[in-house]
C-alpha atoms as a PDB file:
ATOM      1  CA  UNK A   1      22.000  35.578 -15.107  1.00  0.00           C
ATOM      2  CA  UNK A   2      24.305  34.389 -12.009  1.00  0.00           C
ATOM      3  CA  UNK A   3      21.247  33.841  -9.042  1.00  0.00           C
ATOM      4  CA  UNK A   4      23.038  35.420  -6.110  1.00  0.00           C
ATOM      5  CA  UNK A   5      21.447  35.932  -2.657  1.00  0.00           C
ATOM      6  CA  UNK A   6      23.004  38.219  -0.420  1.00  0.00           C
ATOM      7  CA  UNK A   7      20.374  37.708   2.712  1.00  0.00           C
ATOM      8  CA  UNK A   8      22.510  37.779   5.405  1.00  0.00           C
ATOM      9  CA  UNK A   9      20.155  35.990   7.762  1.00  0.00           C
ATOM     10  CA  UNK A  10      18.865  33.939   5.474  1.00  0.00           C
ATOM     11  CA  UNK A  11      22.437  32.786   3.430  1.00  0.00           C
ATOM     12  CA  UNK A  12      24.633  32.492   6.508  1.00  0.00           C
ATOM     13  CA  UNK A  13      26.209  29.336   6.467  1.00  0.00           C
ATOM     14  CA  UNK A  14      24.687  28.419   3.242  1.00  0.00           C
ATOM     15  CA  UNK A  15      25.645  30.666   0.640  1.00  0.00           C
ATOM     16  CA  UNK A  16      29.384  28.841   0.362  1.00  0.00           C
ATOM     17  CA  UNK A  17      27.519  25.590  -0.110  1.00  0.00           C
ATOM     18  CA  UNK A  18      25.490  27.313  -3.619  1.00  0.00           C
ATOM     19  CA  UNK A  19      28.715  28.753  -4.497  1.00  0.00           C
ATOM     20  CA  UNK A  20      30.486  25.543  -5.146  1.00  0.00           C
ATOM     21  CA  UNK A  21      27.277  23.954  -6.525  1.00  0.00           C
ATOM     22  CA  UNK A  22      26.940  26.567  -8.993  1.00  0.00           C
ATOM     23  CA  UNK A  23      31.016  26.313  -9.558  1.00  0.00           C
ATOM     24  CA  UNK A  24      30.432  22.374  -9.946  1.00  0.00           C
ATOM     25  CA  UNK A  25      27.421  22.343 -12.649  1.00  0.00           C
ATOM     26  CA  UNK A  26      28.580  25.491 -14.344  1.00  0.00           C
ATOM     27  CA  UNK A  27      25.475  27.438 -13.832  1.00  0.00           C
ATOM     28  CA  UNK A  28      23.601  28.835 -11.350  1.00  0.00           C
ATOM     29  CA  UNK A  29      20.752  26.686  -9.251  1.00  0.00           C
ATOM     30  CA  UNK A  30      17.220  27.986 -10.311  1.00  0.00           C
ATOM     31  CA  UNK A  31      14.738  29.891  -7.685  1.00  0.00           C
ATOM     32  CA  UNK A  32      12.961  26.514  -6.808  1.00  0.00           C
ATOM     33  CA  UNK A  33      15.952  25.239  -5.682  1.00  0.00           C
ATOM     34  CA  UNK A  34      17.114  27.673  -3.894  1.00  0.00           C
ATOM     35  CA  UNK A  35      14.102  27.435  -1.701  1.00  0.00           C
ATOM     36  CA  UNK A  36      13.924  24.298  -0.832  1.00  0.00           C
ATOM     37  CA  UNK A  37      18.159  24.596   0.123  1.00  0.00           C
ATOM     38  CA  UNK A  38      17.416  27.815   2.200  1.00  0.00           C
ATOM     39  CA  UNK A  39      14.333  25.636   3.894  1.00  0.00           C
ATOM     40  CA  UNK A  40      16.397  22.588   4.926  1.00  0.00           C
ATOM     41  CA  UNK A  41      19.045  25.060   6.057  1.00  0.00           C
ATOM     42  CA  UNK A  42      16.956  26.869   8.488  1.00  0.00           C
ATOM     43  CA  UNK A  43      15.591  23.119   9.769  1.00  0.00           C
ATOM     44  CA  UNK A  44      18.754  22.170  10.401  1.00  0.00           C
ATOM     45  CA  UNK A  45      19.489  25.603  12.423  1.00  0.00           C
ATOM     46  CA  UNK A  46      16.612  25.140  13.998  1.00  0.00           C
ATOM     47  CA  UNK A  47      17.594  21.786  14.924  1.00  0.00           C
ATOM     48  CA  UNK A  48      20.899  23.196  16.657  1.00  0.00           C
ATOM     49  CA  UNK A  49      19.649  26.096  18.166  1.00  0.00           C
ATOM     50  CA  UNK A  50      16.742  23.836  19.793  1.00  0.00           C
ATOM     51  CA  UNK A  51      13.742  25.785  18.636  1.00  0.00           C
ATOM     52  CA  UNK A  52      12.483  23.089  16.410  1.00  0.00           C
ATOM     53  CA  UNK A  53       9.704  22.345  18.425  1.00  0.00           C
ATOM     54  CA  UNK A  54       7.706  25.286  17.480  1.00  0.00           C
ATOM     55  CA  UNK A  55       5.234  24.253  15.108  1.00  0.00           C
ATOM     56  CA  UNK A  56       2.085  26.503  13.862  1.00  0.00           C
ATOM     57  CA  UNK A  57      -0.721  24.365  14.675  1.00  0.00           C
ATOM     58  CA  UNK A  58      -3.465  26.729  12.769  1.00  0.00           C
ATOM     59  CA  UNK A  59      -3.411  24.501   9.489  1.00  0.00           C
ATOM     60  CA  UNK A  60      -4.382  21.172  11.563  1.00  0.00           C
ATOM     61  CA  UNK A  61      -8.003  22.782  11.954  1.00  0.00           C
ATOM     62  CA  UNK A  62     -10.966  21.825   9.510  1.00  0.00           C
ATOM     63  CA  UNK A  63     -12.323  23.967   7.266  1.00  0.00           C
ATOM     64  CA  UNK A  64     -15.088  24.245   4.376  1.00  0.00           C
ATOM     65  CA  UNK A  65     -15.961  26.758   1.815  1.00  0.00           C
ATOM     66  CA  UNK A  66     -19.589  26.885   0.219  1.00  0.00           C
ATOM     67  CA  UNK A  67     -19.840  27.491  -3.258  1.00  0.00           C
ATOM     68  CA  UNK A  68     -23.293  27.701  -4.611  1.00  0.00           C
ATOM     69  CA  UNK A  69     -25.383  24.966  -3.460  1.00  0.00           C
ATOM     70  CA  UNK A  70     -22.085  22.651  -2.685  1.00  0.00           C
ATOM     71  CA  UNK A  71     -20.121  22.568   0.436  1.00  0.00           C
ATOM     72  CA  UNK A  72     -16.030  21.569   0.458  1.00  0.00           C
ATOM     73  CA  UNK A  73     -13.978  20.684   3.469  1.00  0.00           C
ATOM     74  CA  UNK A  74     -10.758  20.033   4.294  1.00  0.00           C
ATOM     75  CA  UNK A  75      -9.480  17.153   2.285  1.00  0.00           C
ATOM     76  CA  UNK A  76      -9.250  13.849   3.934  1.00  0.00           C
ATOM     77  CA  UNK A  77      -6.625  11.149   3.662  1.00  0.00           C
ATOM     78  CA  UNK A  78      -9.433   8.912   1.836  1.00  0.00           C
ATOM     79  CA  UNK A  79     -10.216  12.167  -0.466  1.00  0.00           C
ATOM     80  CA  UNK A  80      -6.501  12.070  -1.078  1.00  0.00           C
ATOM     81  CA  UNK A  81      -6.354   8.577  -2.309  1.00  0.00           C
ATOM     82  CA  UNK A  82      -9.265   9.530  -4.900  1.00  0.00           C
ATOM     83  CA  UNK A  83      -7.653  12.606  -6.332  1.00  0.00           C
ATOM     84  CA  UNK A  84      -4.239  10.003  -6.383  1.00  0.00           C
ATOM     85  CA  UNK A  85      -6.788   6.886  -8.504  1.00  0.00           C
ATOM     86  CA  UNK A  86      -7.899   9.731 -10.732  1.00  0.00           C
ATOM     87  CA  UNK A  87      -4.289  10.743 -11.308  1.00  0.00           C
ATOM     88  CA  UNK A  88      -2.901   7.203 -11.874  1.00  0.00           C
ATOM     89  CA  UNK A  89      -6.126   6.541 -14.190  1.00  0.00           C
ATOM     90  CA  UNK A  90      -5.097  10.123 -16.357  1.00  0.00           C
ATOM     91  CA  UNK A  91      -1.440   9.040 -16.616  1.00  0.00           C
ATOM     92  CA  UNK A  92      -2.420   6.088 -18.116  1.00  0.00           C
ATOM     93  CA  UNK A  93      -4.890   7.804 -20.580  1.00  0.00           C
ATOM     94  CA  UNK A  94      -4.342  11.449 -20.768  1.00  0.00           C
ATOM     95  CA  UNK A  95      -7.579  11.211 -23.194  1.00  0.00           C
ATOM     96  CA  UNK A  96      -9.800  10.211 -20.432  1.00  0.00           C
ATOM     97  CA  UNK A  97     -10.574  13.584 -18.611  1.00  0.00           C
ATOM     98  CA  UNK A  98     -10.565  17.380 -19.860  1.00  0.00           C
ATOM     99  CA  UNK A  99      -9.591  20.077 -17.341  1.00  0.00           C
ATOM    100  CA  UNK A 100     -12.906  20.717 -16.909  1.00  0.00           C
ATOM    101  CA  UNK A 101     -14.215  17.228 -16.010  1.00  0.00           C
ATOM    102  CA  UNK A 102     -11.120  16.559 -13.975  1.00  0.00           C
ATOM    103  CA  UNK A 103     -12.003  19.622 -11.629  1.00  0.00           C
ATOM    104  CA  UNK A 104     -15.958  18.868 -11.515  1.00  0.00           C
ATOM    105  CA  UNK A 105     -14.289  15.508 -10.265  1.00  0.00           C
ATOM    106  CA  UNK A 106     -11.937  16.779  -7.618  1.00  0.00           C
ATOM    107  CA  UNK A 107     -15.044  19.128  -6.423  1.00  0.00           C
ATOM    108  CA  UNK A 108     -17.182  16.011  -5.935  1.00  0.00           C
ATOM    109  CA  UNK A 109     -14.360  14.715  -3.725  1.00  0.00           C
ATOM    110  CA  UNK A 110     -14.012  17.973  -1.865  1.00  0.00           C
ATOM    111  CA  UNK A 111     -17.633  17.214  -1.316  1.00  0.00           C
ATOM    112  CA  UNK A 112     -17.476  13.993   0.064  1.00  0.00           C
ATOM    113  CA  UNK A 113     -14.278  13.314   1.213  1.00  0.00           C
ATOM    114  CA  UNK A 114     -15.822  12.111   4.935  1.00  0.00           C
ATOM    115  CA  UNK A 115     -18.890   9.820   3.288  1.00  0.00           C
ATOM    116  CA  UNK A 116     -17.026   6.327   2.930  1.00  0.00           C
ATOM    117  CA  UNK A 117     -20.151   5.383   0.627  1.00  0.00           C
ATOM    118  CA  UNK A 118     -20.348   8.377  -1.388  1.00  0.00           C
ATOM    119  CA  UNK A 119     -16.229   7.750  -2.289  1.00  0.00           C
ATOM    120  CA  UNK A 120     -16.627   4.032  -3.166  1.00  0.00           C
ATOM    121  CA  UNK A 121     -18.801   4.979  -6.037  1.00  0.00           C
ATOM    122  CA  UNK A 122     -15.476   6.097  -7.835  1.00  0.00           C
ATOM    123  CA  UNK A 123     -14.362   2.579  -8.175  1.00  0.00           C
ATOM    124  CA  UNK A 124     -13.369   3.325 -12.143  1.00  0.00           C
ATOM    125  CA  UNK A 125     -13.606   5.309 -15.252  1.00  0.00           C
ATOM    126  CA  UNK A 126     -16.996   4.765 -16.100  1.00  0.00           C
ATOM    127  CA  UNK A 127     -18.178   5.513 -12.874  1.00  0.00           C
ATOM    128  CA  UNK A 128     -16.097   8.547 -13.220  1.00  0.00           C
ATOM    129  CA  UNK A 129     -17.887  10.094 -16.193  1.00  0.00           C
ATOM    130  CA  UNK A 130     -21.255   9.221 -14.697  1.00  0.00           C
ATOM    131  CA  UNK A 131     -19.959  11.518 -11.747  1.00  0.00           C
ATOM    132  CA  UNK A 132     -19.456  13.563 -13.883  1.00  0.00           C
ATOM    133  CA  UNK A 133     -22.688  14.107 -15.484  1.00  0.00           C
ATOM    134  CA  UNK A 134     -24.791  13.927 -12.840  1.00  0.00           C
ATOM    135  CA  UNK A 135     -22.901  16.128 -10.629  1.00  0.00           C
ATOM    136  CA  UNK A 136     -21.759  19.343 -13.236  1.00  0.00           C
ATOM    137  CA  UNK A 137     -25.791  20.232 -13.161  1.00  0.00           C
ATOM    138  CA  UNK A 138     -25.292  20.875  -9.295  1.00  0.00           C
ATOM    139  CA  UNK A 139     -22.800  23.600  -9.969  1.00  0.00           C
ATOM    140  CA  UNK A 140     -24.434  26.773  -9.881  1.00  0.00           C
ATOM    141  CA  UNK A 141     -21.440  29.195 -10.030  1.00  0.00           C
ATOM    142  CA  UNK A 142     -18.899  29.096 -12.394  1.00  0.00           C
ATOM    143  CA  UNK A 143     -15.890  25.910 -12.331  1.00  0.00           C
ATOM    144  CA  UNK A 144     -13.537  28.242 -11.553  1.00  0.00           C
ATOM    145  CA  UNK A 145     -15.095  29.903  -8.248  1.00  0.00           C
ATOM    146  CA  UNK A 146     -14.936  25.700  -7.396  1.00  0.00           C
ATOM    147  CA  UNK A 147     -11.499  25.388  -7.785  1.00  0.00           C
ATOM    148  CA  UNK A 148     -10.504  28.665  -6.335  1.00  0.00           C
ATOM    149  CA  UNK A 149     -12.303  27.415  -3.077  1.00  0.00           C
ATOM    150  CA  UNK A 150     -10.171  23.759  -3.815  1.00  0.00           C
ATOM    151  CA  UNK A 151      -7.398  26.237  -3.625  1.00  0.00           C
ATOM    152  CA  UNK A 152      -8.438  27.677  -0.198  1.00  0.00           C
ATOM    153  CA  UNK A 153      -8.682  24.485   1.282  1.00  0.00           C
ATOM    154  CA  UNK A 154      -5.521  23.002   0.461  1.00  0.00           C
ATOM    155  CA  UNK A 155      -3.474  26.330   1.690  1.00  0.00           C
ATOM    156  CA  UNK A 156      -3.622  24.376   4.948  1.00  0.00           C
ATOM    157  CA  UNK A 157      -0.004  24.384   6.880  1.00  0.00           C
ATOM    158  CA  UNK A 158       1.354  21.117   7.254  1.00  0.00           C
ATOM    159  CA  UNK A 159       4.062  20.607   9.882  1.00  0.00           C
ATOM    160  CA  UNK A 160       7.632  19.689   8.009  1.00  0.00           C
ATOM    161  CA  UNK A 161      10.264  18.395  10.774  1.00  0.00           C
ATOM    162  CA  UNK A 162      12.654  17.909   8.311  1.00  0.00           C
ATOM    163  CA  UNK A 163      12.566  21.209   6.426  1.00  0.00           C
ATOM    164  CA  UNK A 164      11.640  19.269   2.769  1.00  0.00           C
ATOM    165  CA  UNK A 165       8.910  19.159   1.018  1.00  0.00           C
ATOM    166  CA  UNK A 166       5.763  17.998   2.482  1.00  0.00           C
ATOM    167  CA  UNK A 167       5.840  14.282   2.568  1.00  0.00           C
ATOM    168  CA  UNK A 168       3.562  11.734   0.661  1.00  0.00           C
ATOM    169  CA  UNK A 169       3.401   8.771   2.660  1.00  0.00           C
ATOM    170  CA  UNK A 170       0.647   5.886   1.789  1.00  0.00           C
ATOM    171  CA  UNK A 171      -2.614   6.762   3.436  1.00  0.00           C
ATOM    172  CA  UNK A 172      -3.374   3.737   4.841  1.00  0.00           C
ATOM    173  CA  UNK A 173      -0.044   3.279   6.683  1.00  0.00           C
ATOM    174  CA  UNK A 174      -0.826   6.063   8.238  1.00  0.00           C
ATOM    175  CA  UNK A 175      -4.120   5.813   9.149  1.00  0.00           C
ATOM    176  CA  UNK A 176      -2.481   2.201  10.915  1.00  0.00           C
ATOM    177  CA  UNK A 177       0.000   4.151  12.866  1.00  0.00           C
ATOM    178  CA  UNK A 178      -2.277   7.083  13.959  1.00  0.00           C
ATOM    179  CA  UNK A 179      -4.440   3.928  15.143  1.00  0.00           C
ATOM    180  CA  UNK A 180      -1.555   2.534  16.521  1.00  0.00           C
ATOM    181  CA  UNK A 181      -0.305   5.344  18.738  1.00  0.00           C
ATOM    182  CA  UNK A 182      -3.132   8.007  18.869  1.00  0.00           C
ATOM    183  CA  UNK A 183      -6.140   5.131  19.138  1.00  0.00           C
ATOM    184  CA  UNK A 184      -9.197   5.464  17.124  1.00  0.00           C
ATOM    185  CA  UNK A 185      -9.742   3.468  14.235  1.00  0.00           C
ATOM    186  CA  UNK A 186      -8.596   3.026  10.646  1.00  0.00           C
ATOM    187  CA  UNK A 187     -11.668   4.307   9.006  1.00  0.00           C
ATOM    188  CA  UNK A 188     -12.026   7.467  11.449  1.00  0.00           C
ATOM    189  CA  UNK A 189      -8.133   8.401  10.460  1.00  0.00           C
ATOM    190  CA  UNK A 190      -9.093   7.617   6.564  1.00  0.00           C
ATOM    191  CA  UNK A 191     -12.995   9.288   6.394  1.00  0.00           C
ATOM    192  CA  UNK A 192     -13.985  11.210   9.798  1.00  0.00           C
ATOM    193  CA  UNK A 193     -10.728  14.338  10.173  1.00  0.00           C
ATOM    194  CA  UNK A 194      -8.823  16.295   7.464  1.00  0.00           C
ATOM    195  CA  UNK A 195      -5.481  15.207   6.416  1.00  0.00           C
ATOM    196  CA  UNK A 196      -3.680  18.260   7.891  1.00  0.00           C
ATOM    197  CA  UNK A 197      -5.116  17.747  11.031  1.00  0.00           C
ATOM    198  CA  UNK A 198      -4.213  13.844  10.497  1.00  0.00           C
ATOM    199  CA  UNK A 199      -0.467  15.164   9.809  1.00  0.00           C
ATOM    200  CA  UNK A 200       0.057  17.301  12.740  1.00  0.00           C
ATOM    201  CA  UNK A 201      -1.177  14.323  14.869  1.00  0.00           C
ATOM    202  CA  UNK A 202       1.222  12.334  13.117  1.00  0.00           C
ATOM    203  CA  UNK A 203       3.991  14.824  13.414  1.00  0.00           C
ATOM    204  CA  UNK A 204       3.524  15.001  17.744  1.00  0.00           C
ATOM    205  CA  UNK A 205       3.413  11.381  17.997  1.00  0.00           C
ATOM    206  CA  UNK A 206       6.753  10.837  16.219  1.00  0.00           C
ATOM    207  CA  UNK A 207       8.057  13.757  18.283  1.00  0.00           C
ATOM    208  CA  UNK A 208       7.229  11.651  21.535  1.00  0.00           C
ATOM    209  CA  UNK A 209       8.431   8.780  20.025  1.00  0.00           C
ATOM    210  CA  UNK A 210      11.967  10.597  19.573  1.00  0.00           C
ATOM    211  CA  UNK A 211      11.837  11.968  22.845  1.00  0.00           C
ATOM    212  CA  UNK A 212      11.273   8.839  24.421  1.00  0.00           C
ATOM    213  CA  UNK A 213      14.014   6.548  22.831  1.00  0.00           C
ATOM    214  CA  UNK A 214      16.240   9.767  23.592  1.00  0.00           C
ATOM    215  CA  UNK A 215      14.832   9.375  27.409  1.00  0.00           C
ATOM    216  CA  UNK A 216      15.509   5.891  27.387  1.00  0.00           C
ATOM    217  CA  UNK A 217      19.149   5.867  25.684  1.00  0.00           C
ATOM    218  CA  UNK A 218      20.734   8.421  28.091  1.00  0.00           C
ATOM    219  CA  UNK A 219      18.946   6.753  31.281  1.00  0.00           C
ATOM    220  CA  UNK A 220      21.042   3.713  30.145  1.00  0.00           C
ATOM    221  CA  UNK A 221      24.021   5.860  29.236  1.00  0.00           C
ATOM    222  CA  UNK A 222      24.068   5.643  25.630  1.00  0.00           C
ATOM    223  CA  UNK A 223      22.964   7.963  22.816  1.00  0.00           C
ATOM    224  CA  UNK A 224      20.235   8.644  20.951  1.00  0.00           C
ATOM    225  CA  UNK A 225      19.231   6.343  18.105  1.00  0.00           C
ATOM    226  CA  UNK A 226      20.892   8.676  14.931  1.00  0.00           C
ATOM    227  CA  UNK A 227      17.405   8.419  13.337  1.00  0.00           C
ATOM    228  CA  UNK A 228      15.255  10.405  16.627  1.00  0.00           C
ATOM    229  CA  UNK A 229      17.772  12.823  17.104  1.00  0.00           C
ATOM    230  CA  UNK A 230      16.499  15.936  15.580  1.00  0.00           C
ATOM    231  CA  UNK A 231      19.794  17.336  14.439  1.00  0.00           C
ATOM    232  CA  UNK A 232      21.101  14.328  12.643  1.00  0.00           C
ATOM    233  CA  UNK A 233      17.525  14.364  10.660  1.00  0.00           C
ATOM    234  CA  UNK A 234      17.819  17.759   9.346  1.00  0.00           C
ATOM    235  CA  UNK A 235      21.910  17.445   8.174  1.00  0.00           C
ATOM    236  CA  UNK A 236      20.760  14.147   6.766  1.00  0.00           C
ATOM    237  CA  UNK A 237      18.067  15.867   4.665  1.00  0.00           C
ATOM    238  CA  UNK A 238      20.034  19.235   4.202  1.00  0.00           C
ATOM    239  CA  UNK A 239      22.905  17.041   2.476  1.00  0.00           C
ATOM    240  CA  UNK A 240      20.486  15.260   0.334  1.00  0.00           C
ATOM    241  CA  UNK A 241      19.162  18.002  -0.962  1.00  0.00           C
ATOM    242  CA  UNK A 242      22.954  19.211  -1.810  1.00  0.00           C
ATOM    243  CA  UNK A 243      23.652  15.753  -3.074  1.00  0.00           C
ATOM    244  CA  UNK A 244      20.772  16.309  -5.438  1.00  0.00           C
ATOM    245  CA  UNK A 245      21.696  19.656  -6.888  1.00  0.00           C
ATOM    246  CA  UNK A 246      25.515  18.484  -7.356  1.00  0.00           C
ATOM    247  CA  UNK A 247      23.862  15.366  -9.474  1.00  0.00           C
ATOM    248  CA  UNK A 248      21.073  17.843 -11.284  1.00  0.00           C
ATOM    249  CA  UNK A 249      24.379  19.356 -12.970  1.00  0.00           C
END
């Protein structure tokens, strides 16, 4: 089956570029990456046509979802770091949780993702399955109502300047930089706000910070720095993402 898409508004410019992939590998690129091409193609038009800078702010705002007797909220960049140590602990022993452990785990997180002592209890795998145990018994609805509200929560919108994939950065870096140049504290960027809201905080300050090094290079009659002008960003991750599918052949 040849994937064509014959969108105009959503192929203009682009559908050449899939053509010669496809001609290249000798098949057709799949749905999934046809999605993320048609989303770095629309940054980068945004990028020329200079509506980039309207972001919806709705998934920066905390939210929770009550399940039975236990309360979730918006995950936290500290709540992140736990679902990413129970992660690196499964890779390294897929025998160590079922799916139905590893959710009653990522619930207790989603539970206390803003109580810094509550999180250092999960310091390893024992501690883990005593989680575990103690805290399946507060469940009173099914697991899967639990993970459907998980599900909720994590529909938040992050902004994406770029027009990739929602990046992964280390936590902790940017908890520093949000100290750095929004104030506050490490801890309240890691424990006290939800990551979303953490990443659209994130997202205005490097806006400002492009603006102002594009301020300051045309006062003194130069150009922008390539890597804080918005149009060079998006063709630099709109041809990586080509790049990619040419190698993927």
């Amino acid at each position: 089956m040849t994937l064509t898409v014959d969108i105009a508004e959503v192929t203009e410019g682009l559908q050449a570029d899939l053509d010669a992939v496809a001609s290249e590998r000798g098949r057709p690129i799949t749905l999934d990456e046809l999605t993320r091409m048609v989303t770095r193609h629309r940054a980068v038009r945004r990028a020329w046509q200079g509506d980039g800078e309207e972001i919806d702010r709705d998934g920066a705002l905390d939210r929770s979802v009550r399940v039975g007797d236990v309360t979730m909220r918006s995950q936290s960049l500290a709540g992140r770091m736990m679902v990413r140590r129970l992660l690196r602990w499964n890779a390294e022993d897929p025998t160590l949780f079922d799916q139905d452990a590893f959710d009653v785990l990522r619930v207790w997180i989603y539970a206390h993702n803003r109580e810094a002592d509550m999180l250092g209890q999960l310091v390893d795998v024992e501690a883990a399955a005593q989680i575990v145990e103690a805290f399946a018994h507060r469940l009173t609805a099914p697991l899967v109502e639990y993970v459907d509200a998980i599900d909720v929560l994590e529909g938040a919108r992050y902004p994406d300047p770029d027009g990739g994939d929602r990046a992964n950065p280390d936590e902790i870096d940017t908890a520093r930089a949000l100290t750095k140049y929004a104030g506050g504290t490490v801890r309240h960027w890691l424990y006290e706000v939800c990551e979303s809201f953490a990443a659209h905080v994130m997202h205005a300050v490097n806006r400002a910070l492009r603006r102002d090094a594009a301020e300051s290079a045309k006062a003194a009659g130069k150009l922008p720095p390539p890597e804080f002008d918005p149009k060079v960003t998006a063709m630099s991750a709109y041809d990586t993402e080509l790049d990619r599918l040419k190698a993927d052949g």
